[in-house]
C-alpha atoms as a PDB file:
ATOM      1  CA  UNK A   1     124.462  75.371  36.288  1.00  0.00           C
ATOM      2  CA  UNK A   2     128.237  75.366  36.418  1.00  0.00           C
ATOM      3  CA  UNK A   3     129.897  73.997  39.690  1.00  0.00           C
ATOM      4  CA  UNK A   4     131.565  77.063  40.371  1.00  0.00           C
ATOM      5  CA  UNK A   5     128.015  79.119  40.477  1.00  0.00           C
ATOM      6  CA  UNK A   6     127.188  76.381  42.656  1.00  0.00           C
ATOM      7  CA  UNK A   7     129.756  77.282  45.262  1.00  0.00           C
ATOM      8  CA  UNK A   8     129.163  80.831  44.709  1.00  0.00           C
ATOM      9  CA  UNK A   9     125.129  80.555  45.482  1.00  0.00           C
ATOM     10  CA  UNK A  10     126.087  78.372  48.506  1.00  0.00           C
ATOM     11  CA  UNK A  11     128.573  80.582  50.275  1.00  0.00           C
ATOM     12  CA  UNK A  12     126.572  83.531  49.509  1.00  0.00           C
ATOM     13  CA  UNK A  13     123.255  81.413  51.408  1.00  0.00           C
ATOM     14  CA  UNK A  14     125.896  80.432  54.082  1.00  0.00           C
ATOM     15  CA  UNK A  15     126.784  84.287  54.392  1.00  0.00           C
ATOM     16  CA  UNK A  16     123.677  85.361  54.515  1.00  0.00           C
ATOM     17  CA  UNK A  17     122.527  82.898  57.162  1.00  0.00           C
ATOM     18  CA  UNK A  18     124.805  83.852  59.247  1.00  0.00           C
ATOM     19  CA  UNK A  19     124.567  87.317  59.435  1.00  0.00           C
ATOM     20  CA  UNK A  20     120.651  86.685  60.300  1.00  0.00           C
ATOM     21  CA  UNK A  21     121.649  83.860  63.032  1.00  0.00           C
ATOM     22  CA  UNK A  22     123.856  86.947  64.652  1.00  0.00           C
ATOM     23  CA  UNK A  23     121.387  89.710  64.423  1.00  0.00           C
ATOM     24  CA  UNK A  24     119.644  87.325  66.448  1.00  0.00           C
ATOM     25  CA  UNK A  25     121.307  86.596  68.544  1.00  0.00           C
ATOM     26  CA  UNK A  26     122.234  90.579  68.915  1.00  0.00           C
ATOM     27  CA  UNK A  27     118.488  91.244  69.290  1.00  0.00           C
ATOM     28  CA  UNK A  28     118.410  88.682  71.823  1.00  0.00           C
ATOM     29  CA  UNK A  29     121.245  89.925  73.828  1.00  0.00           C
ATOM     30  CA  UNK A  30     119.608  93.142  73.555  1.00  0.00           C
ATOM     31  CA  UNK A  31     116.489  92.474  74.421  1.00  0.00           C
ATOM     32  CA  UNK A  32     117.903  90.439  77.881  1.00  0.00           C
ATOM     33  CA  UNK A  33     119.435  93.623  78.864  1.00  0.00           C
ATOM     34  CA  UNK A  34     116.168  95.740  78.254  1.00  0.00           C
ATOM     35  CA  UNK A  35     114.596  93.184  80.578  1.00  0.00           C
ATOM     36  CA  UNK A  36     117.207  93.206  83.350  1.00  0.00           C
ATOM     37  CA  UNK A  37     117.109  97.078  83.502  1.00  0.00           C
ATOM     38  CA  UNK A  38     113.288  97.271  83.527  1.00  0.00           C
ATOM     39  CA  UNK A  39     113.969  94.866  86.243  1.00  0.00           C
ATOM     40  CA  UNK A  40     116.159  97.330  88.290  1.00  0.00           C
ATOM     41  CA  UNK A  41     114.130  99.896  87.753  1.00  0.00           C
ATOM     42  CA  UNK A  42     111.092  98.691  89.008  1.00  0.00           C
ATOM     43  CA  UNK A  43     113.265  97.241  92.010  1.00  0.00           C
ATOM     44  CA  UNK A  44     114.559 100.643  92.276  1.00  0.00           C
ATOM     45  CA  UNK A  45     110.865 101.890  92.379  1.00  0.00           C
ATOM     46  CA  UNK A  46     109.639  99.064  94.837  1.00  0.00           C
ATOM     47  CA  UNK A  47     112.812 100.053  97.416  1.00  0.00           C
ATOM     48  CA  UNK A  48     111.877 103.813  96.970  1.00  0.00           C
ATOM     49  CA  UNK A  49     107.695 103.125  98.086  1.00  0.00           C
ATOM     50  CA  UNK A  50     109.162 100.897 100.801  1.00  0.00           C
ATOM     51  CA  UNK A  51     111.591 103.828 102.283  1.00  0.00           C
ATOM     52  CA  UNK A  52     108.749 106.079 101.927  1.00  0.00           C
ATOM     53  CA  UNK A  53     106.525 103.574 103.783  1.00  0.00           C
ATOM     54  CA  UNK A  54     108.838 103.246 106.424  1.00  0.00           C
ATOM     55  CA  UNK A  55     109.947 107.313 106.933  1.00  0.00           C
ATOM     56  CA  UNK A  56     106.292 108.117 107.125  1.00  0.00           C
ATOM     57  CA  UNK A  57     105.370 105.276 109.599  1.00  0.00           C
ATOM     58  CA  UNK A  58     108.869 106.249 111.653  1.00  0.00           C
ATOM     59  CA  UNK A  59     107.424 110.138 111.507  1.00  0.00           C
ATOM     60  CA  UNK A  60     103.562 108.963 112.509  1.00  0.00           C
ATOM     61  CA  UNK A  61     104.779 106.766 115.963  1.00  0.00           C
ATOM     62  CA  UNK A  62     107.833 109.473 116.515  1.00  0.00           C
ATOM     63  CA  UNK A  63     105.613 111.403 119.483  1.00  0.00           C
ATOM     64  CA  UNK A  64     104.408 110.646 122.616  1.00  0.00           C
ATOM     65  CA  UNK A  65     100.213 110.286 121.751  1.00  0.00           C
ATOM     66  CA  UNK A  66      97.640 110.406 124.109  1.00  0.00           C
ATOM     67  CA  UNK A  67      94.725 108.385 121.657  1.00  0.00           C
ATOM     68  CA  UNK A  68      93.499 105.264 122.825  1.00  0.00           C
ATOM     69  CA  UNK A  69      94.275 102.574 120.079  1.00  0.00           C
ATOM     70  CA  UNK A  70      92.009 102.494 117.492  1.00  0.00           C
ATOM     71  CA  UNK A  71      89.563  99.417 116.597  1.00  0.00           C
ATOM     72  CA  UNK A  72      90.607  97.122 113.611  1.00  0.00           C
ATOM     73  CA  UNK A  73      88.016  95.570 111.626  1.00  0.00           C
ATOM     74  CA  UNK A  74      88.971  92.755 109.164  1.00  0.00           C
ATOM     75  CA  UNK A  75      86.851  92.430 106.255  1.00  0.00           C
ATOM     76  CA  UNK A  76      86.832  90.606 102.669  1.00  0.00           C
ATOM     77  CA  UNK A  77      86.980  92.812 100.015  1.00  0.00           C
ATOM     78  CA  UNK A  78      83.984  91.668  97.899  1.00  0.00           C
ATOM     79  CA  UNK A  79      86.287  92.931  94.333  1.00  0.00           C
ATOM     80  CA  UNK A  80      88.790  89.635  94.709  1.00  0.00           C
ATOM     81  CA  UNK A  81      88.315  88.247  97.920  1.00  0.00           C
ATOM     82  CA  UNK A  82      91.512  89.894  99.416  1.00  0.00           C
ATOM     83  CA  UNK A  83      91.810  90.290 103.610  1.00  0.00           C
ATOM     84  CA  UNK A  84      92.275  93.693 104.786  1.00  0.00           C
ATOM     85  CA  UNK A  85      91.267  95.765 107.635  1.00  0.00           C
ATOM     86  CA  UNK A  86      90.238  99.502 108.598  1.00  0.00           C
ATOM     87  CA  UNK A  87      90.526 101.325 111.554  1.00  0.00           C
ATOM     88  CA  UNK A  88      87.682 103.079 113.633  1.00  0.00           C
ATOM     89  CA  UNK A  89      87.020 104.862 116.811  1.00  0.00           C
ATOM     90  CA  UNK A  90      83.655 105.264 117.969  1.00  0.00           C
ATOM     91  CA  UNK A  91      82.572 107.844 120.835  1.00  0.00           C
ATOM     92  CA  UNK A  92      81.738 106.641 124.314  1.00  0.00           C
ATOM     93  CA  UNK A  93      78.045 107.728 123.544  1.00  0.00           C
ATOM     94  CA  UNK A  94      76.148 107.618 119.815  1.00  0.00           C
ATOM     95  CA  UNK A  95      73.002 109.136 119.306  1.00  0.00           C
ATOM     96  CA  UNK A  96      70.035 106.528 119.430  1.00  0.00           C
ATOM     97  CA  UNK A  97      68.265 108.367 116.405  1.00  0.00           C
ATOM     98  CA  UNK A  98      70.337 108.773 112.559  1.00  0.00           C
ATOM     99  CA  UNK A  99      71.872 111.844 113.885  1.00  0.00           C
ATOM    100  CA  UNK A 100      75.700 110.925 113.975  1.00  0.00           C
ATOM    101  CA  UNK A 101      78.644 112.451 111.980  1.00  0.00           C
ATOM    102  CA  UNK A 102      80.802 110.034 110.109  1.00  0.00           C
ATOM    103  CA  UNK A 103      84.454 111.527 109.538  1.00  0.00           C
ATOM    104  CA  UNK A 104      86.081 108.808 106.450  1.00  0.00           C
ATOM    105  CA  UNK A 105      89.758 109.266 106.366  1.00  0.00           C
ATOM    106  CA  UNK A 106      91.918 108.296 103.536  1.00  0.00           C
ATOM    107  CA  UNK A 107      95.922 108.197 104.186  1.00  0.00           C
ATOM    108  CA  UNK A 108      98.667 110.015 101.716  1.00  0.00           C
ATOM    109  CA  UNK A 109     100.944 107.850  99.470  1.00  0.00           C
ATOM    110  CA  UNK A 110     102.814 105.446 101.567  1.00  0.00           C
ATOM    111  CA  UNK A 111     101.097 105.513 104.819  1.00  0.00           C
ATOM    112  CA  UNK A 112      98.212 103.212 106.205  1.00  0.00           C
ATOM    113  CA  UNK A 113      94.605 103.372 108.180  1.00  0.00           C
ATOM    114  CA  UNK A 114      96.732 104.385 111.445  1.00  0.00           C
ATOM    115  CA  UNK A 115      97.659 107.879 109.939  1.00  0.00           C
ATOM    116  CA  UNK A 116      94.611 109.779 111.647  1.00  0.00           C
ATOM    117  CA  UNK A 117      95.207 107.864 114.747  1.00  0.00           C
ATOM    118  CA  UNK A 118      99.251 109.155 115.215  1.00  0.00           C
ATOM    119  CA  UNK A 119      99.729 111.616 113.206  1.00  0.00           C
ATOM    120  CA  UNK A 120     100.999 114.586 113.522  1.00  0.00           C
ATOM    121  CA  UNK A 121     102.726 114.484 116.873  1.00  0.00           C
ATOM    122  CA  UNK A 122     102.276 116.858 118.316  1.00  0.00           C
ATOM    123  CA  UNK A 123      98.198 116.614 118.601  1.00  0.00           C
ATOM    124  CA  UNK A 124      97.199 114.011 115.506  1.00  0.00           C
ATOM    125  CA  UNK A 125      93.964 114.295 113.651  1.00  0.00           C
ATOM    126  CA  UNK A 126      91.581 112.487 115.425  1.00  0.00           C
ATOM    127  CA  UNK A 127      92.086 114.096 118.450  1.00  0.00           C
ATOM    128  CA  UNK A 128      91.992 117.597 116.569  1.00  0.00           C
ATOM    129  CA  UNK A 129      88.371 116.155 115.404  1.00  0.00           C
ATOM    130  CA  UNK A 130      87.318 114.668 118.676  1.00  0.00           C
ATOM    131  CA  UNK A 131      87.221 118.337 120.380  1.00  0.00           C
ATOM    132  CA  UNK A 132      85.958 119.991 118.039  1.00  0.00           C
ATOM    133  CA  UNK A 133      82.915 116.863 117.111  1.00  0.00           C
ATOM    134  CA  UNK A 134      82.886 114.779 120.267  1.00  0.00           C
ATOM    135  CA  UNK A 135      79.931 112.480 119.425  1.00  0.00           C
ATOM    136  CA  UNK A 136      81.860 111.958 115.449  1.00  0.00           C
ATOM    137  CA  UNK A 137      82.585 108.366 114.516  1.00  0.00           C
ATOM    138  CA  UNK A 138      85.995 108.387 112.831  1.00  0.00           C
ATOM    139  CA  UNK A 139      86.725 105.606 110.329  1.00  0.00           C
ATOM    140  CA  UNK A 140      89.992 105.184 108.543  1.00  0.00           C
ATOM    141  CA  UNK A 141      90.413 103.121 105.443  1.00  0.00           C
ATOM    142  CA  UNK A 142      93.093 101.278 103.825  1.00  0.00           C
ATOM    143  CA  UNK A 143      91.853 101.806 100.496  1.00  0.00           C
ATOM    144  CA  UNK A 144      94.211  99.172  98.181  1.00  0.00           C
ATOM    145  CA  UNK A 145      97.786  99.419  99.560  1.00  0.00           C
ATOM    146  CA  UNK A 146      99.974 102.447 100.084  1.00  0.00           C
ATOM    147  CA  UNK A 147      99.592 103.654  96.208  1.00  0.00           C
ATOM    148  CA  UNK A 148      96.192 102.946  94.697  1.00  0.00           C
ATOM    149  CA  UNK A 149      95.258 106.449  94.156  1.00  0.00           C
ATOM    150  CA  UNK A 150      91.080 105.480  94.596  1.00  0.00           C
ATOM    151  CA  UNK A 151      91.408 102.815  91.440  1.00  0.00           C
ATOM    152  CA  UNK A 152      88.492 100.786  90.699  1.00  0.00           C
ATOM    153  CA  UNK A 153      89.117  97.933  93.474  1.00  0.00           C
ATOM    154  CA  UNK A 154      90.311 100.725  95.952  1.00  0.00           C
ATOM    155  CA  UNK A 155      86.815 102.414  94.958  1.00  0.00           C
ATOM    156  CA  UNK A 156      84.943  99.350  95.306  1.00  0.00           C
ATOM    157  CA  UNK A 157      86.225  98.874  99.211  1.00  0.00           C
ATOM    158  CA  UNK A 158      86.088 102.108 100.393  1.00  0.00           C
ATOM    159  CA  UNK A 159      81.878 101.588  99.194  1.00  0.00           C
ATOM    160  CA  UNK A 160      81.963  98.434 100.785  1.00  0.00           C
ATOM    161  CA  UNK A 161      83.769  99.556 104.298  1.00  0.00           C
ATOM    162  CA  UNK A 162      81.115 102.262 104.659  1.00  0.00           C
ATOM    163  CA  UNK A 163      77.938 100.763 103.962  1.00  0.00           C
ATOM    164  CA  UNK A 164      79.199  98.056 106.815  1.00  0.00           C
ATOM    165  CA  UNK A 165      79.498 101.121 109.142  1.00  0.00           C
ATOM    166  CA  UNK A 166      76.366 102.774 108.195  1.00  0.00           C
ATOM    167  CA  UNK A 167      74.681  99.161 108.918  1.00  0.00           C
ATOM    168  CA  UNK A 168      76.375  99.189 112.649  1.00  0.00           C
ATOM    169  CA  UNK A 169      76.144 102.846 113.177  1.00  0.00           C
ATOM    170  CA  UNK A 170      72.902 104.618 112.416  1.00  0.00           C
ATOM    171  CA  UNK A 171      74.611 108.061 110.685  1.00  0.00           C
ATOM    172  CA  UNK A 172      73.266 111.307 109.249  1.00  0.00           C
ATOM    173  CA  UNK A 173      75.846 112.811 108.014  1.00  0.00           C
ATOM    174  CA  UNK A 174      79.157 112.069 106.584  1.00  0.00           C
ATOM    175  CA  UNK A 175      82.657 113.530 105.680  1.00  0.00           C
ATOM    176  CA  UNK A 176      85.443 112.647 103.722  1.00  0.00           C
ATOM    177  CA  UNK A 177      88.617 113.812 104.536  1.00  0.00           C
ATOM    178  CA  UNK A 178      92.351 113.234 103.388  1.00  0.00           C
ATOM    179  CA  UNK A 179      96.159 114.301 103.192  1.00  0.00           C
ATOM    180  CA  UNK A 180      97.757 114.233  99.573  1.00  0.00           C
ATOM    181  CA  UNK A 181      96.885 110.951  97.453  1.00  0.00           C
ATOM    182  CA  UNK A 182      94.074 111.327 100.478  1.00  0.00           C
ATOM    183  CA  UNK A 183      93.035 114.474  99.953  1.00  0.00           C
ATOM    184  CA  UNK A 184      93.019 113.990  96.052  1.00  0.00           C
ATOM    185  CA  UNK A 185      91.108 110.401  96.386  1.00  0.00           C
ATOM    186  CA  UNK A 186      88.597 112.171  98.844  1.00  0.00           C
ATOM    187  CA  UNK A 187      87.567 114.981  95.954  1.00  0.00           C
ATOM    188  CA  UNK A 188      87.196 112.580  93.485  1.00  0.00           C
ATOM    189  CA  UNK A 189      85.148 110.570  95.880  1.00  0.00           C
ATOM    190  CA  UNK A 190      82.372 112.685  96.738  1.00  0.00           C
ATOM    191  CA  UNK A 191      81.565 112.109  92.966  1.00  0.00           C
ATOM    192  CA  UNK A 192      82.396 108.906  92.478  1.00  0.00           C
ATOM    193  CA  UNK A 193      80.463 107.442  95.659  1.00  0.00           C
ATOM    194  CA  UNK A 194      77.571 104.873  95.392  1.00  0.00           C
ATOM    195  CA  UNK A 195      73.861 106.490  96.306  1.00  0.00           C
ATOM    196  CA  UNK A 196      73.870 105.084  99.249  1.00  0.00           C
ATOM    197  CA  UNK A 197      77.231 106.757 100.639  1.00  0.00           C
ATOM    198  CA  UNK A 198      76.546 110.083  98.427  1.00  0.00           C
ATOM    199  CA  UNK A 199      73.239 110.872  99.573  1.00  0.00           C
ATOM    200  CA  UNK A 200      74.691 111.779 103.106  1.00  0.00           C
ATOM    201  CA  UNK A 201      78.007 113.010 102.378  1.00  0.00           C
ATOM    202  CA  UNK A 202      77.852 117.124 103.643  1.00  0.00           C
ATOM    203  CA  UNK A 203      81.825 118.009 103.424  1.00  0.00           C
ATOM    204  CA  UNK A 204      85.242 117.380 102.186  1.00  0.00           C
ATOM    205  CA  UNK A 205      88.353 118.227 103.804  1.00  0.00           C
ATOM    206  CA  UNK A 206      91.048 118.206 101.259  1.00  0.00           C
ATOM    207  CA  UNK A 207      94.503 118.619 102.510  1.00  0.00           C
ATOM    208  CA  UNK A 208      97.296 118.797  99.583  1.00  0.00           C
ATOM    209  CA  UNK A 209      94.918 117.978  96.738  1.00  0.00           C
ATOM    210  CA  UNK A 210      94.172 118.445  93.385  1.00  0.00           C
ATOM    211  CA  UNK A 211      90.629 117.785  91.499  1.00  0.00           C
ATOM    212  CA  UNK A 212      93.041 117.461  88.178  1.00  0.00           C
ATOM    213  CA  UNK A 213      95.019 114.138  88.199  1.00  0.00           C
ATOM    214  CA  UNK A 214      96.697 114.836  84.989  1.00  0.00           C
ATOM    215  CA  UNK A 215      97.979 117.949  86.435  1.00  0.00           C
ATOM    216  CA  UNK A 216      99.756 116.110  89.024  1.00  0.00           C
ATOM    217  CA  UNK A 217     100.907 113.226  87.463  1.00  0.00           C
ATOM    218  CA  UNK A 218     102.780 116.096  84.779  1.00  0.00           C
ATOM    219  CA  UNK A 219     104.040 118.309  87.769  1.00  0.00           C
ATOM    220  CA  UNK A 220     104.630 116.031  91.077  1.00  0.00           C
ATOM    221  CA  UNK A 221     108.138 114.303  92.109  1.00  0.00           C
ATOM    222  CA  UNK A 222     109.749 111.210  90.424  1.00  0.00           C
ATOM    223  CA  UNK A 223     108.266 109.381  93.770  1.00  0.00           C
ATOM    224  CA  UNK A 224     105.178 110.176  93.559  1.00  0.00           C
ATOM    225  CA  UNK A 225     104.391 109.714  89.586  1.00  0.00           C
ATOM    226  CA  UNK A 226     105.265 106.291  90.365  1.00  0.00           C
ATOM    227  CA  UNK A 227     103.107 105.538  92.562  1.00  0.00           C
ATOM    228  CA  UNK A 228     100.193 107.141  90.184  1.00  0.00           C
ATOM    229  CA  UNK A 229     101.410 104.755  87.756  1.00  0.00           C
ATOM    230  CA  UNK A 230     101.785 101.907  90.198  1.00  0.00           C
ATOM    231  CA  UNK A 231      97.688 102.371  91.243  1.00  0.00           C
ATOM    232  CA  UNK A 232      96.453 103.652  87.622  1.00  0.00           C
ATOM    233  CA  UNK A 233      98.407 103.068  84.686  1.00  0.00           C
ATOM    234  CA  UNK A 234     100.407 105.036  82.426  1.00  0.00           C
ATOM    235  CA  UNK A 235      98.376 107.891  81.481  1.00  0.00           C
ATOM    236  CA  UNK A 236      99.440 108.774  78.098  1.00  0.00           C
ATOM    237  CA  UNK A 237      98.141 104.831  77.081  1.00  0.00           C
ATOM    238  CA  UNK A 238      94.900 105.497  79.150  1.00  0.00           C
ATOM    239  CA  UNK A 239      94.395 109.024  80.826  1.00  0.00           C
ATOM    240  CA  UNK A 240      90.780 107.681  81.396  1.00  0.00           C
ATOM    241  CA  UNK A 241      91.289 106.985  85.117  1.00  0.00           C
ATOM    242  CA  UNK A 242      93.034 110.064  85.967  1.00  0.00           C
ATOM    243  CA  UNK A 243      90.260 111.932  84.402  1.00  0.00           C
ATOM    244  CA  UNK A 244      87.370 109.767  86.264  1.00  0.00           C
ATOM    245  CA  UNK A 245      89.232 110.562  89.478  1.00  0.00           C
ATOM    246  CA  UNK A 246      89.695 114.068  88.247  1.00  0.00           C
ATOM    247  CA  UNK A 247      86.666 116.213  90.204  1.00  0.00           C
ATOM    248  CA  UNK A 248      86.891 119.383  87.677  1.00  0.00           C
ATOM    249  CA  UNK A 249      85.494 117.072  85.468  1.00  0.00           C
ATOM    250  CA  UNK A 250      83.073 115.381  87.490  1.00  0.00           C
ATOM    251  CA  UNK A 251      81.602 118.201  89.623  1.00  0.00           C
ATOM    252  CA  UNK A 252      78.478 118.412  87.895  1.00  0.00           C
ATOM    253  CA  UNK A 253      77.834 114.636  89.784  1.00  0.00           C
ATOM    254  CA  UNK A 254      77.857 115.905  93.318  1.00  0.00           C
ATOM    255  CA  UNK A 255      75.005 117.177  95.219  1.00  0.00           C
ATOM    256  CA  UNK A 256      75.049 121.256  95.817  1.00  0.00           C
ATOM    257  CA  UNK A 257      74.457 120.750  99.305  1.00  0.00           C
ATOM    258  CA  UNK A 258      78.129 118.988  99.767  1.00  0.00           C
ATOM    259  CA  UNK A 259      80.725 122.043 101.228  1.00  0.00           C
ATOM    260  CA  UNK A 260      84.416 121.713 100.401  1.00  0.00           C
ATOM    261  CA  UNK A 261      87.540 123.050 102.860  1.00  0.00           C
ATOM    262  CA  UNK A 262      90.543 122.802 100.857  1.00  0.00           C
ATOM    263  CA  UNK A 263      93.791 122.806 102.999  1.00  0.00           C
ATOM    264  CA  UNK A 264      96.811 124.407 100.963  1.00  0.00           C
ATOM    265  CA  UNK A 265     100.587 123.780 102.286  1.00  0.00           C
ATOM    266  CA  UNK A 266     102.022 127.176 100.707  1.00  0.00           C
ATOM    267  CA  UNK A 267     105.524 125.563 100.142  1.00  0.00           C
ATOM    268  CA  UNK A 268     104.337 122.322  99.016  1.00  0.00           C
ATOM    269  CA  UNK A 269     106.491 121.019  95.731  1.00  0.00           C
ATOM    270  CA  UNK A 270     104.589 117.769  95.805  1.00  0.00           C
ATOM    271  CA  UNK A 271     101.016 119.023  95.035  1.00  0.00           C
ATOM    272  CA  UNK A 272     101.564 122.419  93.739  1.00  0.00           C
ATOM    273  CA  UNK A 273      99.357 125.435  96.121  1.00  0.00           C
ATOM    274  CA  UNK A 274      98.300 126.454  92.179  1.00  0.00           C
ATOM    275  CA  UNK A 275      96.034 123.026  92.074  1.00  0.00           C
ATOM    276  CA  UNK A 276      94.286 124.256  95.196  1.00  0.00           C
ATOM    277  CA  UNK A 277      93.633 127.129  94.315  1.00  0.00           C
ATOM    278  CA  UNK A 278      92.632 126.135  90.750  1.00  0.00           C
ATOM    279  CA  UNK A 279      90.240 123.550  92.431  1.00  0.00           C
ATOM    280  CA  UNK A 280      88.156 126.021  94.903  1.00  0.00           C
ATOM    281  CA  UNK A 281      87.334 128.355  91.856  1.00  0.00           C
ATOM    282  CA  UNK A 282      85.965 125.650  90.386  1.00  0.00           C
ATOM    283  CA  UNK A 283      84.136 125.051  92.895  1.00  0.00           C
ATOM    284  CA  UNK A 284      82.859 128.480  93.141  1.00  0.00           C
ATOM    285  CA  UNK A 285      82.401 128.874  89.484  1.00  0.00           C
ATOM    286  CA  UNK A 286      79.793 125.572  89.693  1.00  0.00           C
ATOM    287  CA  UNK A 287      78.065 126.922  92.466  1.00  0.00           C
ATOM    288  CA  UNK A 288      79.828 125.101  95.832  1.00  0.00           C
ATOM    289  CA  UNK A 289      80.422 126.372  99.274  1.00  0.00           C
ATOM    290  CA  UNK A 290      84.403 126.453  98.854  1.00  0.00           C
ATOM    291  CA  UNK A 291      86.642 127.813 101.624  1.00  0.00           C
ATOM    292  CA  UNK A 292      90.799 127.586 100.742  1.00  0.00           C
ATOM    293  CA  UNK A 293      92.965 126.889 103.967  1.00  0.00           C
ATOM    294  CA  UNK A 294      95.944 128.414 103.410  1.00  0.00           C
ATOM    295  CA  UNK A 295      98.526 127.358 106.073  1.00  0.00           C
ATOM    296  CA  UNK A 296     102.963 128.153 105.518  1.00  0.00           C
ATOM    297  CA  UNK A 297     104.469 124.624 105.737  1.00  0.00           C
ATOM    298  CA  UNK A 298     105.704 121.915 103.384  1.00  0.00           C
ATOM    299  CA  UNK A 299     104.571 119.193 101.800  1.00  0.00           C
ATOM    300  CA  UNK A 300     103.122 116.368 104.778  1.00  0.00           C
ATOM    301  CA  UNK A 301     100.505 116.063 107.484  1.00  0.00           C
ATOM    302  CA  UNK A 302      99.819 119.731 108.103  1.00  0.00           C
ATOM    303  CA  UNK A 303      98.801 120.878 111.514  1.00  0.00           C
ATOM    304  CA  UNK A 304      95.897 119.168 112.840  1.00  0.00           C
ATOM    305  CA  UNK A 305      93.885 121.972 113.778  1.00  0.00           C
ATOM    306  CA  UNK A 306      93.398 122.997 110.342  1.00  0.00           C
ATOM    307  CA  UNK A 307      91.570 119.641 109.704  1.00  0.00           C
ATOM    308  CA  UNK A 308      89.298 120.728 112.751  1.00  0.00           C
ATOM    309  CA  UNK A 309      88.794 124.030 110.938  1.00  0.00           C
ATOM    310  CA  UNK A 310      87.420 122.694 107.680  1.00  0.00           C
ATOM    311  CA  UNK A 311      85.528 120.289 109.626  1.00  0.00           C
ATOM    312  CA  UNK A 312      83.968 123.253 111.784  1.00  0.00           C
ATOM    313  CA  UNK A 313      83.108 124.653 108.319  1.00  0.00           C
ATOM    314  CA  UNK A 314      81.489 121.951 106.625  1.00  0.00           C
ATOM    315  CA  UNK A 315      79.374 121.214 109.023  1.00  0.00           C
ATOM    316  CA  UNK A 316      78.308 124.708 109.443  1.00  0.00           C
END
């Protein structure tokens, strides 16, 4: 081989290594900056939950409330060992037979176990349930932060914080009532319950939900799809939790004795009236005891005398 070949092959190698040394180092750059956005946009996410958290709480303690403060229980979950607590008021006198009413309340997307207890202000849930079922026990649950949407750990505790109840309490009957992320997580519960907790559920009160996660997920805010993804994944990798939590698929898993009053905000553009509506002919269709509260107000904690009115009707 001549020398000049020589020279030739070498630069050409030389050439050639470098222009793979920079597309490296291009891909690198690249890839940093990928990084740092996905950085700022989950920052971006994590400051838009906390403002949420903090409007909602600022709305719950904005009125002048009349409730007693709840009791907090600390427990352990039994999933990961993690140190939460629930909130529960009891009536001044419980039945000394099984005969009680147990009223389970799970908050909307950025609240916490105190909604029932302040919220709305102007009369808040509990005491909208206390007049109308004085001798009810009303127990609200944290449920996995302010976005799990009922995923498997949030499932496991809400089991767990009920069975210690129905230990301390003795209960015939129970209820599960919610507001938005609430009111979707309480549908999906009555079918996703252990047999211990869904042999005496009677009634849900759904306020703002939809038995059709997928649904949501494609028509809710910005906001609100990430907090679905925050508590279960991106559902076009796994749509498997959103339909286990979904109870148009699951309704064939519920007892026929359970009654459902579905609470519809008519100018809601969070949880669209159509997935209420959708949801109690469903219901019908299968054979249910549906009744569809329609009431003219945005997306929120509705009125708390409509929560009194679907209890009045499942217990009927």
């Amino acid at each position: 081989m001549s020398e000049s070949l020589k020279k030739r092959i070498f630069v050409a190698y030389t050439v050639v290594v470098s222009l793979v040394a920079i597309a490296g180092i291009v891909f690198f750059i690249l890839f940093l900056v990928q990084a740092s956005s996905v950085k700022k946009y989950k920052k971006r996410c994590d400051i838009m939950q906390q403002n949420l958290t903090s409007i909602r709480t600022a709305q719950m303690y904005s009125g002048d409330q009349t409730v007693g403060a709840p009791e907090k229980h600390r427990f352990i979950s039994h999933v990961d060992g993690l140190l939460e607590e629930y909130a529960c008021m009891t009536p001044a006198a419980l039945g000394a037979i099984d005969d009680n009413v147990l009223v389970v309340y799970l908050h909307g997307m950025g609240s916490s176990a105190l909604e029932p207890f302040v919220s709305p202000k102007n009369k808040t849930i509990y005491q909208a349930i206390s007049e109308k079922q004085p001798e009810a026990i009303v127990l609200s649950l944290p449920y996995r932060a302010s976005s799990s949407w009922l995923n498997d750990a949030a499932l496991a505790d809400v089991d767990q914080n009920i069975k210690e109840v129905l230990q301390r309490y003795p209960i015939k009957k129970i209820i599960i009532m919610g507001t938005s992320m609430g009111g979707i997580s309480s549908l999906a519960y009555s079918a996703l319950a252990c047999p211990e907790v869904k042999s005496k559920i009677v009634g849900v009160v759904s306020s703002e939900g939809s038995g059709d996660l997928l649904k949501v997920y494609e028509t809710t805010s910005t906001l609100v799809k990430n907090g679905m993804l925050t508590g279960l994944g991106d559902p076009a990798v796994d749509p498997a939790p959103y339909e286990r939590r979904s109870l148009i698929k699951h309704l064939r898993e519920v007892p026929r004795t359970v009654k459902y009053a579905i609470i519809s905000s008519t100018k809601d553009h969070v949880i669209k009236p159509i997935l209420q509506k959708e949801m109690v002919e469903a219901l019908e269709n299968d054979g249910y005891q549906a009744k569809l509260i329609e009431i003219e107000d945005q997306h929120g904690v509705p009125d708390a005398r409509v929560y009194a009115e679907g209890l009045e009707y499942v217990l009927q």
